[in-house]
PDB file of N, CA and C in Angstrom:
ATOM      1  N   UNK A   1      -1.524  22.398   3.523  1.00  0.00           N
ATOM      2  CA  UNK A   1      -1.688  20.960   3.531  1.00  0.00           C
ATOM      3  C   UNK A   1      -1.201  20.392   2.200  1.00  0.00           C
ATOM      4  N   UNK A   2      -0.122  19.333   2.739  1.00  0.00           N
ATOM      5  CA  UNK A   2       0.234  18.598   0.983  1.00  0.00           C
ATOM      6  C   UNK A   2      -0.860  17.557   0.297  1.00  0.00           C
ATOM      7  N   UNK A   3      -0.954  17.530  -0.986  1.00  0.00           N
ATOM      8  CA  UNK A   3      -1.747  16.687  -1.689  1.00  0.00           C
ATOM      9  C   UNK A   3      -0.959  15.659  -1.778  1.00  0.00           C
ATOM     10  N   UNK A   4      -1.838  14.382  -1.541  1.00  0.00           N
ATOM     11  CA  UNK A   4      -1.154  13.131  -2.039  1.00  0.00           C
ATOM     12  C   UNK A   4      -0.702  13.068  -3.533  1.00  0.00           C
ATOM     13  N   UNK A   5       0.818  12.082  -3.497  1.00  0.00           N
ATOM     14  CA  UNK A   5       0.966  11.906  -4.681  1.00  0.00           C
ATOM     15  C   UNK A   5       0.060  10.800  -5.334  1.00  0.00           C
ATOM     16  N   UNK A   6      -0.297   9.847  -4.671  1.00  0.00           N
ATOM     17  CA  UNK A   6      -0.643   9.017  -5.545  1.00  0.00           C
ATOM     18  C   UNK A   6      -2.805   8.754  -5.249  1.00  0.00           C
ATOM     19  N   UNK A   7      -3.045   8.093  -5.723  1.00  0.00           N
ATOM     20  CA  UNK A   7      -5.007   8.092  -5.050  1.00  0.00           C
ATOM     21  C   UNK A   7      -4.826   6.209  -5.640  1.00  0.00           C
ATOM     22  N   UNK A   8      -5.136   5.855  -4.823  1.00  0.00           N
ATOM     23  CA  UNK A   8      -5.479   4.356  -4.511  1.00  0.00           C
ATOM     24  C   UNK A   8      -7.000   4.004  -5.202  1.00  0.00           C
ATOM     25  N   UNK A   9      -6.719   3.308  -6.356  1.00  0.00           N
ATOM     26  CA  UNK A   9      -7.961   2.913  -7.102  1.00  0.00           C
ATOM     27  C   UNK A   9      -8.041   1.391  -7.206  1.00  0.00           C
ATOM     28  N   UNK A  10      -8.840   0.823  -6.116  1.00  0.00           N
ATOM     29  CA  UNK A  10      -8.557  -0.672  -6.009  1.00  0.00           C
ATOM     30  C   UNK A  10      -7.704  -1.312  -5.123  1.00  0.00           C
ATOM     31  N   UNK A  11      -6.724  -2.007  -6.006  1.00  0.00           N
ATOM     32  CA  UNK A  11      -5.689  -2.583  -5.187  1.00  0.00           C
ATOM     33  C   UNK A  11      -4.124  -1.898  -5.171  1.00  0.00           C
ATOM     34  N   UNK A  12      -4.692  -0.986  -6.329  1.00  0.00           N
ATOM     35  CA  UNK A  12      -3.599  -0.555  -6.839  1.00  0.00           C
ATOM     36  C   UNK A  12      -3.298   1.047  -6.499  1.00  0.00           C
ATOM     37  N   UNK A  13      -2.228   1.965  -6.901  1.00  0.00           N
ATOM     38  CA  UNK A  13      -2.172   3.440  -6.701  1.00  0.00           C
ATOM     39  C   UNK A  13      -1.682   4.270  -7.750  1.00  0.00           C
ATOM     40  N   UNK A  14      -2.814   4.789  -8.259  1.00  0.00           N
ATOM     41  CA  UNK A  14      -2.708   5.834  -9.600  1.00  0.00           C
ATOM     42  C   UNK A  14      -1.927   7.138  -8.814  1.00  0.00           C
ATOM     43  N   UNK A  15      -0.502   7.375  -9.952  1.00  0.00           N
ATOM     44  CA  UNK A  15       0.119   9.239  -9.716  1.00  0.00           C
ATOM     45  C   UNK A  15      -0.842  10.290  -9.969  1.00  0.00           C
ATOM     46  N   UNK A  16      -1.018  11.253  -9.201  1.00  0.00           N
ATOM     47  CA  UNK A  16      -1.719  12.261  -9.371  1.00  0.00           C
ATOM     48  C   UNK A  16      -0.856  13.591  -9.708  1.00  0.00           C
ATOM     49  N   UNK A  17       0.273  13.017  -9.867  1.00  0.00           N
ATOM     50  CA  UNK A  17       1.263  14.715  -9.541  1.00  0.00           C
ATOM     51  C   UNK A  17       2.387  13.815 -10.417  1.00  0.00           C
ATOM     52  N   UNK A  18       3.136  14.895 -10.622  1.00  0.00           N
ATOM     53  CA  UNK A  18       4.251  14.925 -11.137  1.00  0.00           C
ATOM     54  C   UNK A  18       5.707  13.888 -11.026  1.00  0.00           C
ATOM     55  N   UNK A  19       5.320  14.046  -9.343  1.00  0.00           N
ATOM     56  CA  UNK A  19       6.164  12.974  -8.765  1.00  0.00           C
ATOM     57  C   UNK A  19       5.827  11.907  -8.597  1.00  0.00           C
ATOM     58  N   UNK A  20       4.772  11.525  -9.089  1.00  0.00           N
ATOM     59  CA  UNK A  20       4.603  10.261  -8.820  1.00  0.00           C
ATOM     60  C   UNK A  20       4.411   9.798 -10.840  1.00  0.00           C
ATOM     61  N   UNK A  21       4.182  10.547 -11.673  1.00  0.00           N
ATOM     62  CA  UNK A  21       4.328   9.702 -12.724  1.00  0.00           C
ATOM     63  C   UNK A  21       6.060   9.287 -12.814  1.00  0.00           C
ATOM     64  N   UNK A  22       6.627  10.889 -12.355  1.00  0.00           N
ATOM     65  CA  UNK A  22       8.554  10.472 -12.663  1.00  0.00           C
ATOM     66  C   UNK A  22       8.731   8.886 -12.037  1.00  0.00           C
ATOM     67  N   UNK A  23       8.081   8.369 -10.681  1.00  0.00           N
ATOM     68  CA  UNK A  23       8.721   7.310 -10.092  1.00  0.00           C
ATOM     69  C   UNK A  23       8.072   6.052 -10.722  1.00  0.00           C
ATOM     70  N   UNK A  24       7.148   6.453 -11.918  1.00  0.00           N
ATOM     71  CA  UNK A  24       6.279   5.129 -12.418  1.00  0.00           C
ATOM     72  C   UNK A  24       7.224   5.140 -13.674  1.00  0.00           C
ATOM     73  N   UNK A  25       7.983   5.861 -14.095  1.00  0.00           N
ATOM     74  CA  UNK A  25       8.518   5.626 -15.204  1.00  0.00           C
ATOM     75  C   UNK A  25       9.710   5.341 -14.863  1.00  0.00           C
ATOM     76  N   UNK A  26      10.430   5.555 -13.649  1.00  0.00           N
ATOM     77  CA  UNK A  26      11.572   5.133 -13.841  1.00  0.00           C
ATOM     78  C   UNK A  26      11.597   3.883 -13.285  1.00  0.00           C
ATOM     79  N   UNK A  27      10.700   3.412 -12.565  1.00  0.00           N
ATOM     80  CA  UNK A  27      10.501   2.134 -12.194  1.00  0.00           C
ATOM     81  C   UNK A  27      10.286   1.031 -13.763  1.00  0.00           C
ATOM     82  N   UNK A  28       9.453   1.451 -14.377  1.00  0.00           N
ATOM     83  CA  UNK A  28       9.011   1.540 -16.196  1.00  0.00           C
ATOM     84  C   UNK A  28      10.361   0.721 -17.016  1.00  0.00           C
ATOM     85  N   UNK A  29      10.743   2.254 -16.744  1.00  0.00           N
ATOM     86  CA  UNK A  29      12.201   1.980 -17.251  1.00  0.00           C
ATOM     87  C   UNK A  29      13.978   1.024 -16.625  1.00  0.00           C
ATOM     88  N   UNK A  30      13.357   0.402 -15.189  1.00  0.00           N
ATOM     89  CA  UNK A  30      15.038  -0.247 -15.196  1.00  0.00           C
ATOM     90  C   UNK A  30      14.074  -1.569 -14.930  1.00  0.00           C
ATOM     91  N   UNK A  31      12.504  -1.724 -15.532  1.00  0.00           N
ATOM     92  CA  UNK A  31      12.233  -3.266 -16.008  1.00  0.00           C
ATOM     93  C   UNK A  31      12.466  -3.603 -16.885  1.00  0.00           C
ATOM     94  N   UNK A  32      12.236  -2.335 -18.012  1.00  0.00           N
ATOM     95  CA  UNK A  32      12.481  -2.360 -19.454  1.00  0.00           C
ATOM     96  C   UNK A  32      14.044  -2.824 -19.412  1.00  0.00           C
ATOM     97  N   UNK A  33      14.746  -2.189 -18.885  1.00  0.00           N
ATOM     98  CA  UNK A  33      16.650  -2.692 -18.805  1.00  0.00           C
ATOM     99  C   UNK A  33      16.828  -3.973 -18.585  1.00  0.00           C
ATOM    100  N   UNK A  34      16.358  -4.140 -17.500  1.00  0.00           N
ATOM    101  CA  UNK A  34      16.630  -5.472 -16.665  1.00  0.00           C
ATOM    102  C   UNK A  34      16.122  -6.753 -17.838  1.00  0.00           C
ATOM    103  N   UNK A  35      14.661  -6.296 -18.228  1.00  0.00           N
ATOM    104  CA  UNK A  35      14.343  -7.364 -19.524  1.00  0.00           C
ATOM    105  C   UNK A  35      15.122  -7.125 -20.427  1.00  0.00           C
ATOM    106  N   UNK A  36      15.735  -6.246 -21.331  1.00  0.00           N
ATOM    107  CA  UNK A  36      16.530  -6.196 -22.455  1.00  0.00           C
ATOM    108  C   UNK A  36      17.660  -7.305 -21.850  1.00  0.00           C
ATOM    109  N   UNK A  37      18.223  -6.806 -21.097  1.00  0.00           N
ATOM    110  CA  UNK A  37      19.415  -7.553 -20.193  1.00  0.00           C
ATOM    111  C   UNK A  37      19.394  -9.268 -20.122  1.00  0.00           C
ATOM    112  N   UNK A  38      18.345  -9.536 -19.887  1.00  0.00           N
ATOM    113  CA  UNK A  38      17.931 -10.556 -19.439  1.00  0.00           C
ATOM    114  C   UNK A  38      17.387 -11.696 -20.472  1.00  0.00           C
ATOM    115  N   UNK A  39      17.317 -10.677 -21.273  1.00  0.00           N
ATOM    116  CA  UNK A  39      16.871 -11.502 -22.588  1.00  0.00           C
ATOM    117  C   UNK A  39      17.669 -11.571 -23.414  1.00  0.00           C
ATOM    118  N   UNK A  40      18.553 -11.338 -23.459  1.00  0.00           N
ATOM    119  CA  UNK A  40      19.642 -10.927 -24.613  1.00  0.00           C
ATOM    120  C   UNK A  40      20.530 -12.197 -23.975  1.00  0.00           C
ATOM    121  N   UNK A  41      20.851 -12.807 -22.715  1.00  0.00           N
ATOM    122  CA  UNK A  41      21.540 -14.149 -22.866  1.00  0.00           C
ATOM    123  C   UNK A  41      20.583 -15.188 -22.396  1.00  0.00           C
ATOM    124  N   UNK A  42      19.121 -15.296 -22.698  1.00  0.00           N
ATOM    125  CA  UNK A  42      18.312 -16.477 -22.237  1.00  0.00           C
ATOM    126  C   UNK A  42      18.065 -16.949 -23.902  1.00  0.00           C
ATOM    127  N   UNK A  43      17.380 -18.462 -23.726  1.00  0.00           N
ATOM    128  CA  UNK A  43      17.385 -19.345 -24.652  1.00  0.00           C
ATOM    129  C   UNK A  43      15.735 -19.746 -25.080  1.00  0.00           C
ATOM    130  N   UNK A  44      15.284 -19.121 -24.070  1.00  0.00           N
ATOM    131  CA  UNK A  44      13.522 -19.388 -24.194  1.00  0.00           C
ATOM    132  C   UNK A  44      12.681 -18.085 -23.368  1.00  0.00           C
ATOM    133  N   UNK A  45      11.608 -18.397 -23.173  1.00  0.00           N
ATOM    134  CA  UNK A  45      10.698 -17.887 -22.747  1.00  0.00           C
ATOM    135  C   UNK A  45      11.062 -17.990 -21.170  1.00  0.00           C
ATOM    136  N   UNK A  46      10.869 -19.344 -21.377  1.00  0.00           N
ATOM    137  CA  UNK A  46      10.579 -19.528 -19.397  1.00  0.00           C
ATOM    138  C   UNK A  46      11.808 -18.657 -18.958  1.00  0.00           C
ATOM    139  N   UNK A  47      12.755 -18.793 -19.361  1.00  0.00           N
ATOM    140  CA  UNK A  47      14.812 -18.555 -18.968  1.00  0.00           C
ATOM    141  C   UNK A  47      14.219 -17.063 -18.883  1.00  0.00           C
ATOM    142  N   UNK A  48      13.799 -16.142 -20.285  1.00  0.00           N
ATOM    143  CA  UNK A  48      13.494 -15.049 -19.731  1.00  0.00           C
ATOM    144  C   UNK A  48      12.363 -14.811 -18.288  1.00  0.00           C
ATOM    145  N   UNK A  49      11.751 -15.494 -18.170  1.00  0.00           N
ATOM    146  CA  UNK A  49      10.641 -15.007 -17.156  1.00  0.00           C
ATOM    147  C   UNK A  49      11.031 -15.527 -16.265  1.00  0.00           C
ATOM    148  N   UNK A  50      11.932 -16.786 -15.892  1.00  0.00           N
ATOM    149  CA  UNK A  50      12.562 -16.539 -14.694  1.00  0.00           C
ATOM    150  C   UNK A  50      13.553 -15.627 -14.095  1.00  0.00           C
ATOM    151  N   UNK A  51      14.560 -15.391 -15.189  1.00  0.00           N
ATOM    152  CA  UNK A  51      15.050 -14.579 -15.238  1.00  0.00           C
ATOM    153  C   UNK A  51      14.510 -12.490 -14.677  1.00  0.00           C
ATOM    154  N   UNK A  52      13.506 -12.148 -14.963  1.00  0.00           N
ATOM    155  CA  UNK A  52      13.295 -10.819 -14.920  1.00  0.00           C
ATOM    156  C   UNK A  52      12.260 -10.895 -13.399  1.00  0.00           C
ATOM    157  N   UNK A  53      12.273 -12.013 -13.070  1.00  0.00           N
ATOM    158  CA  UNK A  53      10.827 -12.150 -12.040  1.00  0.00           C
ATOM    159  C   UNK A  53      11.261 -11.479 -10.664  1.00  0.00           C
ATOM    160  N   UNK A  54      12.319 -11.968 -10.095  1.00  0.00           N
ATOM    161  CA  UNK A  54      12.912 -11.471  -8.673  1.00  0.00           C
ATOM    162  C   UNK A  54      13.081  -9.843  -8.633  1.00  0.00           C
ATOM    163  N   UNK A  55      13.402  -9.490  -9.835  1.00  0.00           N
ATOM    164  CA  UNK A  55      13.465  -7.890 -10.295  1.00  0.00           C
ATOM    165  C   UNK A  55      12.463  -7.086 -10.512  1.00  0.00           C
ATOM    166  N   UNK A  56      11.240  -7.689 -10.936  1.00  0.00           N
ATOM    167  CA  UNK A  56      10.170  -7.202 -11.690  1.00  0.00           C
ATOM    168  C   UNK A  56       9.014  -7.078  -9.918  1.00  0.00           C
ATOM    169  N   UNK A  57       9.500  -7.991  -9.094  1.00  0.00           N
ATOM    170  CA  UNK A  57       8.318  -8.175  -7.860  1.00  0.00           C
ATOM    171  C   UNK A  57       8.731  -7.484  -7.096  1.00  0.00           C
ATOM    172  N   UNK A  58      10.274  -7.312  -7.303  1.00  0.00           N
ATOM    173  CA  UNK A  58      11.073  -6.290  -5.802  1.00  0.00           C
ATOM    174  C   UNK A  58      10.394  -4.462  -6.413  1.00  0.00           C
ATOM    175  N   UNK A  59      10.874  -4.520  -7.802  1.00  0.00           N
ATOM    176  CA  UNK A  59      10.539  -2.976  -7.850  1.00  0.00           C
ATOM    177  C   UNK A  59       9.154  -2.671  -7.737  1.00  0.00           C
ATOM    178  N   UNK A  60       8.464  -3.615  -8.382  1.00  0.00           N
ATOM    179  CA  UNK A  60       6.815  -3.396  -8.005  1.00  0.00           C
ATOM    180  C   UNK A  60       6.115  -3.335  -6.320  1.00  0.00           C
ATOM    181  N   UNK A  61       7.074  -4.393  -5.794  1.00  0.00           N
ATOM    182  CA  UNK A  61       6.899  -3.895  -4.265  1.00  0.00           C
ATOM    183  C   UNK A  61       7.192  -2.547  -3.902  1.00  0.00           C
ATOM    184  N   UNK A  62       8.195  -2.666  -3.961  1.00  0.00           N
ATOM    185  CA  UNK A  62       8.909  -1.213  -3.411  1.00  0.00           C
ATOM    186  C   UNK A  62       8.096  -0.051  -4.558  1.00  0.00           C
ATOM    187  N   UNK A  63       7.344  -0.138  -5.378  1.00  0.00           N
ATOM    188  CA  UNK A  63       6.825   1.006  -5.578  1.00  0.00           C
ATOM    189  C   UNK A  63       5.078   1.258  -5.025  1.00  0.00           C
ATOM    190  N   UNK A  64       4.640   0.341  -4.790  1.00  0.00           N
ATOM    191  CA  UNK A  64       3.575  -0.113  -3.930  1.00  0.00           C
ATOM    192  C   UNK A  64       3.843   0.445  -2.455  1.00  0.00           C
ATOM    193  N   UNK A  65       4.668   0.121  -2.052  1.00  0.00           N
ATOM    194  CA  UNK A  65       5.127   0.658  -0.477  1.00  0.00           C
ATOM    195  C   UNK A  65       5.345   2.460  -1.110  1.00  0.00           C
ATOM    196  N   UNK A  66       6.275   2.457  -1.931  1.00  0.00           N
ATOM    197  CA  UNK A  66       6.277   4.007  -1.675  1.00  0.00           C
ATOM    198  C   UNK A  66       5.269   4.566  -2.006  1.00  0.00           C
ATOM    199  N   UNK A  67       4.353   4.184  -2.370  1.00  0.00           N
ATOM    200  CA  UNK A  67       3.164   4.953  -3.302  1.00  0.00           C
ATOM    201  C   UNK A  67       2.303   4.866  -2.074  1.00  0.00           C
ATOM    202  N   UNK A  68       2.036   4.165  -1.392  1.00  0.00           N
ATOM    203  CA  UNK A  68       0.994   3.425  -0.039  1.00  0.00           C
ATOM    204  C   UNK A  68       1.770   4.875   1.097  1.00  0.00           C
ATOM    205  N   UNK A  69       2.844   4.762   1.187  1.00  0.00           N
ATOM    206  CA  UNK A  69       3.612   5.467   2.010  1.00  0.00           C
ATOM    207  C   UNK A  69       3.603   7.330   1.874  1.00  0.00           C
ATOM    208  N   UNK A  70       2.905   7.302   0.600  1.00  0.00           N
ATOM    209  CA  UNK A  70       3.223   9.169  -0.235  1.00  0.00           C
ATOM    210  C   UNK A  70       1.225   9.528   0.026  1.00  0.00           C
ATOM    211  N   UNK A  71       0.558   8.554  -0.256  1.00  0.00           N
ATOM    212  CA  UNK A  71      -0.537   8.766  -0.383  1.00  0.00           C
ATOM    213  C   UNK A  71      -1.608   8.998   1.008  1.00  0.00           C
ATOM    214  N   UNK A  72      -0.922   8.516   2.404  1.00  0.00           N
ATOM    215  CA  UNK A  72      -1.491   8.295   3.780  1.00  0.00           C
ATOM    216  C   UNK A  72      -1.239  10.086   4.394  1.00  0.00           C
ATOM    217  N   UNK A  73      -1.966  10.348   4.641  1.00  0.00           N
ATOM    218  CA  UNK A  73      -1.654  12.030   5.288  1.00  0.00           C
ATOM    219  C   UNK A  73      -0.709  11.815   7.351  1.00  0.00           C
ATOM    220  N   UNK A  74      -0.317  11.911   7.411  1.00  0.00           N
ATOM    221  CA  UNK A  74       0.859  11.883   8.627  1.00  0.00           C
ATOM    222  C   UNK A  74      -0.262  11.673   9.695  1.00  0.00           C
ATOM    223  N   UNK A  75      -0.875  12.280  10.006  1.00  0.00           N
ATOM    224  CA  UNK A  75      -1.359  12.383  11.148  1.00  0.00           C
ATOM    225  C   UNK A  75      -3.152  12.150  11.345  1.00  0.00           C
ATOM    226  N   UNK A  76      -3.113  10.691  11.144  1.00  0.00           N
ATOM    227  CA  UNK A  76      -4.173   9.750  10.931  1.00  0.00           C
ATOM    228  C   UNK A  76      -4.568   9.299  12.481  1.00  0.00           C
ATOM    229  N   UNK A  77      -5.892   9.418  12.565  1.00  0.00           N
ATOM    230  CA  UNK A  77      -5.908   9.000  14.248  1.00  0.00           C
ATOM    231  C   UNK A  77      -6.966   7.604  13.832  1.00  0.00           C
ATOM    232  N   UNK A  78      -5.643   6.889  14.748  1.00  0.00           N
ATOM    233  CA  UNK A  78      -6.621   5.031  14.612  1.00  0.00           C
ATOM    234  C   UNK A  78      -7.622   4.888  15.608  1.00  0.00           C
ATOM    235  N   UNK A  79      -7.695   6.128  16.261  1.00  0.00           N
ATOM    236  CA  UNK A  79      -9.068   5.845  17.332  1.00  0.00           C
ATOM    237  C   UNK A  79     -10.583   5.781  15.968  1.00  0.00           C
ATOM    238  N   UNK A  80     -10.866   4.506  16.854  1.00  0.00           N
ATOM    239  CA  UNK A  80     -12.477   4.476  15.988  1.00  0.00           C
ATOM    240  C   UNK A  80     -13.270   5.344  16.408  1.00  0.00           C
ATOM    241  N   UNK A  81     -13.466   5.633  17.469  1.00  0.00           N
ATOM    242  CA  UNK A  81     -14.774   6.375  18.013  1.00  0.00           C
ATOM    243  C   UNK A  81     -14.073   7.828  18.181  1.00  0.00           C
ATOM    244  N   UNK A  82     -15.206   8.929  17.657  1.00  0.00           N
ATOM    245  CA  UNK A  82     -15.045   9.833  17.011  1.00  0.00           C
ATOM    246  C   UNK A  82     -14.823  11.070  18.386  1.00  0.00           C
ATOM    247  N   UNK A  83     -14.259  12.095  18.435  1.00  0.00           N
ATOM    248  CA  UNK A  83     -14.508  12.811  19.484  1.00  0.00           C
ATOM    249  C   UNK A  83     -15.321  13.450  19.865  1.00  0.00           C
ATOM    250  N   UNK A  84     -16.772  13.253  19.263  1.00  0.00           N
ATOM    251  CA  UNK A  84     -17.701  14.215  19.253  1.00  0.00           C
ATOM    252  C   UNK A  84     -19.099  12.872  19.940  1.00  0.00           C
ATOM    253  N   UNK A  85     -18.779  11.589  19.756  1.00  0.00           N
ATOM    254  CA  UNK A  85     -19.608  10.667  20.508  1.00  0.00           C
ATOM    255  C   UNK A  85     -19.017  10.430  21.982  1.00  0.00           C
ATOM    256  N   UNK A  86     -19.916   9.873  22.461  1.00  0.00           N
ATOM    257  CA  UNK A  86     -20.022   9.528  24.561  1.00  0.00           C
ATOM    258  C   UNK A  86     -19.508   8.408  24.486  1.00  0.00           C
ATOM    259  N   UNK A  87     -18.591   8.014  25.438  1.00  0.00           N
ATOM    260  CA  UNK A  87     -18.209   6.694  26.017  1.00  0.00           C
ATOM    261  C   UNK A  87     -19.650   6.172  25.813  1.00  0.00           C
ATOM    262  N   UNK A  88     -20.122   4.689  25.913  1.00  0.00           N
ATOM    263  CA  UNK A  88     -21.035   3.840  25.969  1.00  0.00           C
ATOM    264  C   UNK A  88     -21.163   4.036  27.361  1.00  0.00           C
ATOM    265  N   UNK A  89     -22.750   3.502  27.772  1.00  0.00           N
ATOM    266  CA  UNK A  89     -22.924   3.314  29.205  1.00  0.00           C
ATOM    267  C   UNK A  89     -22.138   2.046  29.899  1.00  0.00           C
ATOM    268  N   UNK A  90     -21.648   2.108  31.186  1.00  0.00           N
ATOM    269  CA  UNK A  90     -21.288   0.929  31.796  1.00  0.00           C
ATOM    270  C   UNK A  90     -22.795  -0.111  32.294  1.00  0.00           C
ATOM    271  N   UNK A  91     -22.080  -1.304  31.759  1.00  0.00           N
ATOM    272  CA  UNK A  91     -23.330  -2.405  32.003  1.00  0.00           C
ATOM    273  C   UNK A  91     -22.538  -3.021  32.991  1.00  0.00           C
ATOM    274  N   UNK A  92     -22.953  -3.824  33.875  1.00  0.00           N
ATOM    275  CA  UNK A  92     -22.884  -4.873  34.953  1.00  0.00           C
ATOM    276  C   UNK A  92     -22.471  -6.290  34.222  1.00  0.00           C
ATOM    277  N   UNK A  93     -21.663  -6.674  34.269  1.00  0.00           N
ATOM    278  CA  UNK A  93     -21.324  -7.897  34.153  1.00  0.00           C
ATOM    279  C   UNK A  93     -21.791  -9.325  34.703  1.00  0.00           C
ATOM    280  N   UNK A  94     -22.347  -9.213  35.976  1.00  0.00           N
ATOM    281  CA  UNK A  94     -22.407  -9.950  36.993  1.00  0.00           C
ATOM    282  C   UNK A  94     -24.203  -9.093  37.297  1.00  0.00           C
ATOM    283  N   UNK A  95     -25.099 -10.672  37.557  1.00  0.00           N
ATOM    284  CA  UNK A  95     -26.067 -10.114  38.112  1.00  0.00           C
ATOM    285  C   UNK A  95     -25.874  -9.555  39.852  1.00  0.00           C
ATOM    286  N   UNK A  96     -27.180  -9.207  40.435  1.00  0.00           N
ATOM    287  CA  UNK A  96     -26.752  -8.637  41.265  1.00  0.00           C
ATOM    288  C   UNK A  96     -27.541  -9.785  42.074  1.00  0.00           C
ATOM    289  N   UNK A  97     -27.088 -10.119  43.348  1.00  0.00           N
ATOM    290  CA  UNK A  97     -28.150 -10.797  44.188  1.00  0.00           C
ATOM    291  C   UNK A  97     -28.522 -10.105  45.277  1.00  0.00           C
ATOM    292  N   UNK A  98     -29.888  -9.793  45.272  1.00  0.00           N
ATOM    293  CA  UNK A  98     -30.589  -9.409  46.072  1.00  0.00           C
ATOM    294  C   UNK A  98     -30.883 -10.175  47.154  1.00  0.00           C
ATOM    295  N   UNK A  99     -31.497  -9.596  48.647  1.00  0.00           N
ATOM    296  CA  UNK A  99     -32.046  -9.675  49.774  1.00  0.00           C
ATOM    297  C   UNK A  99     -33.260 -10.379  49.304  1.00  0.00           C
ATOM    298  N   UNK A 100     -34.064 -10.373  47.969  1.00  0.00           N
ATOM    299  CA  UNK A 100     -35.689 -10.906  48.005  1.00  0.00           C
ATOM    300  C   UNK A 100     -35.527 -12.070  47.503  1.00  0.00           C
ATOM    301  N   UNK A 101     -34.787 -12.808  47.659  1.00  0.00           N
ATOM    302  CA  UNK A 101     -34.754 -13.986  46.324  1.00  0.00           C
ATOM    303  C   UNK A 101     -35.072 -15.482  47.891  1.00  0.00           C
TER     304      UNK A 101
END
C-alpha cells in the first residue's frame, strides 16, 4: 500500500515525503522567478501585485489539486452505510384503511 504524499492539515496540505517537498519548492521557486521578473519592470507596489497575482493563484491552485489528488487513496467507497449494517426496515408510506373504521 502507497503512503500519501501529502496529509491535509486544515484547509491546506502539508508534504510528508520527498515528493511532495520537491513539488513545494519548485512551485517556491518559479513564484520567486515570476516576482523577480515582474518586479524588475513595475513602478510600484500595486503594478507588482497585479502583476505576479494570475501566476501566483494558478500555481497555488494547481498545487492544491495535485496535492488533494496524491493524498486521496484510489479506491474510496462513497457508499455511506457500512457493509457490516442492515438495510433499514421498510415503513408504509400510506396509512392503511381498514374494514373497522
Amino acid at each position: 500500500m502507497k503512503s500519501p504524499l501529502f496529509t491535509r492539515v486544515g484547509w491546506f496540505y502539508l508534504p510528508c515525503s520527498v515528493v511532495g517537498c520537491v513539488l513545494y519548492l519548485l512551485a517556491a521557486g518559479f513564484c520567486a522567478t515570476v516576482f523577480v521578473a515582474v518586479d524588475r519592470h513595475s513602478h510600484s507596489v500595486s503594478d507588482t501585485a497585479y502583476g505576479v497575482y494570475p501566476f501566483f493563484v494558478a500555481t497555488f491552485l494547481l498545487l492544491d489539486w495535485i496535492a488533494q489528488r496524491l493524498t486521496e487513496t484510489p479506491n474510496q467507497s462513497l457508499d455511506p452505510m457500512p457493509a457490516s449494517a442492515s438495510p433499514p426496515a421498510k415503513q408504509e408510506s400510506w396509512p392503511r384503511l381498514g374494514a373497522d373504521h
